[in-house]
Protein backbone atom coordinates (compact mmCIF):
# COMPACT_ATOMS: atom_id res chain seq x y z
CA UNK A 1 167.45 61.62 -10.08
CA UNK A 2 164.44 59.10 -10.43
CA UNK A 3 161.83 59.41 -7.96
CA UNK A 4 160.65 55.95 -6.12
CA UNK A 5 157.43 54.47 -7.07
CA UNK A 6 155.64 53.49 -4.34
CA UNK A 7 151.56 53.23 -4.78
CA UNK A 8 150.18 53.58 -8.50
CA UNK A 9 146.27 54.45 -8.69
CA UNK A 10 144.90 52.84 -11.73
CA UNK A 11 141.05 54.02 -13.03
CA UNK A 12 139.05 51.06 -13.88
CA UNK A 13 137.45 50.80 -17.61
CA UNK A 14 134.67 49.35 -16.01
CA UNK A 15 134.32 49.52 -12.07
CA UNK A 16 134.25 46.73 -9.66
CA UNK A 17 131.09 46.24 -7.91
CA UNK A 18 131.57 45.16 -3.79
CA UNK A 19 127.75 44.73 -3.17
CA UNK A 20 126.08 47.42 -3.05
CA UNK A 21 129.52 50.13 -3.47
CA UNK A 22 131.24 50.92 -6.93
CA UNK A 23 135.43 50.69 -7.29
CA UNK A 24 136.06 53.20 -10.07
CA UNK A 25 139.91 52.92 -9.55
CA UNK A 26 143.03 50.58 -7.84
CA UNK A 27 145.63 51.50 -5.90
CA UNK A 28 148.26 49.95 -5.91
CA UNK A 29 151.13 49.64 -3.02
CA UNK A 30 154.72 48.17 -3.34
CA UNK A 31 154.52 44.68 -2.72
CA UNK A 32 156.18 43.25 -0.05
CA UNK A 33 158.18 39.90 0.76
CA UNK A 34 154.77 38.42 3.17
CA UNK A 35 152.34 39.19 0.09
CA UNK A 36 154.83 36.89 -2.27
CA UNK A 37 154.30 34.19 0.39
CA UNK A 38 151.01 34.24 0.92
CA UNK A 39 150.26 34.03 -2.85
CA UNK A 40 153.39 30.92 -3.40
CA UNK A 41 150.45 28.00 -2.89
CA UNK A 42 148.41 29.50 -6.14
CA UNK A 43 147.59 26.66 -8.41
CA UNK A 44 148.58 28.81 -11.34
CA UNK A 45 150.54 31.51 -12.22
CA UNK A 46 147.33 33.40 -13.17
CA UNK A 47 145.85 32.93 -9.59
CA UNK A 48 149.23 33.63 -7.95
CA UNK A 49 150.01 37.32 -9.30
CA UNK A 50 145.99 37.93 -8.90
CA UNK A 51 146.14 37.02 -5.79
CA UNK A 52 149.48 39.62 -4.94
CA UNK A 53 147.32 42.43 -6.83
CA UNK A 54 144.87 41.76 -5.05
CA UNK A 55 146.85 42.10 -1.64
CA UNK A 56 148.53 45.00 -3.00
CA UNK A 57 145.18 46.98 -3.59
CA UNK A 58 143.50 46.06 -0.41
CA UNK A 59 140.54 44.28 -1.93
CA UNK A 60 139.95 40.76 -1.43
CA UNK A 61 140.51 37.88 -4.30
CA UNK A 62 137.23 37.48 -4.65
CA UNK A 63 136.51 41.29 -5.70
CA UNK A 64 139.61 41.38 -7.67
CA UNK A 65 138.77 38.47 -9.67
CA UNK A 66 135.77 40.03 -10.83
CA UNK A 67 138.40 42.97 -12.95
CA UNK A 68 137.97 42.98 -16.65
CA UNK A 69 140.75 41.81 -19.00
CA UNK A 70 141.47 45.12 -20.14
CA UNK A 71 141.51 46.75 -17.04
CA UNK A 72 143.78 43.52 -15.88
CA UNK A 73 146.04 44.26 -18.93
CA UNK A 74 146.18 47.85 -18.04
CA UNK A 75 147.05 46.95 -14.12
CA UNK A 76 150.19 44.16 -15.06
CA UNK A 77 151.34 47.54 -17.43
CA UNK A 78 151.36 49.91 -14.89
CA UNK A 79 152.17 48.09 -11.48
CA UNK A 80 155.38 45.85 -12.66
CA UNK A 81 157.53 48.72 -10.88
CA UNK A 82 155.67 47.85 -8.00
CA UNK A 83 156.28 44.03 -8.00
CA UNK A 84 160.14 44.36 -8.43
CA UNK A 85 159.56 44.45 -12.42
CA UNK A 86 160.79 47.37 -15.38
CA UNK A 87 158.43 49.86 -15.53
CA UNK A 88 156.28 50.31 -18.63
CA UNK A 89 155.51 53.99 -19.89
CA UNK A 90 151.82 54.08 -19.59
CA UNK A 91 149.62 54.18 -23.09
């Protein structure tokens, strides 16, 4: 039997910085229905799944927008499961 996904930690190549406080890591919880809403009047597709992640993780837009590609690549990899998406084996 699989086991249910529901909250994926991800560690951060390079932290986030929140004024003065360091985010070494994500996590992540299963999206839900209100978060997909609240994200629908995003300008871009870009700015519409950042805005979910960021909703997702707890953080605000602003502090999520401040992730690193890589780290970003890493995050789309590892959360799909969470966003009603195939999961990815992890590299």
């Amino acid at each position: 039997m699989t086991q249910e996904v529901t909250s994926i930690t991800v560690p951060l190549a390079r932290p986030l910085t929140n004024g003065d406080s360091q985010i070494p890591e994500l996590t992540f919880q299963e999206a839900d229905v209100g978060q997909l809403i609240d994200a629908s009047d995003a300008s871009t597709e870009m700015e519409r799944v950042s805005r979910v992640l960021a909703s997702m993780c707890g953080t605000s837009y602003e502090v999520f927008r401040k992730v690193k590609s890589r780290d970003f690549k890493t995050i789309m990899e590892r959360c799909g499961p969470l966003m009603g998406n195939e999961a990815k084996e992890p590299k």
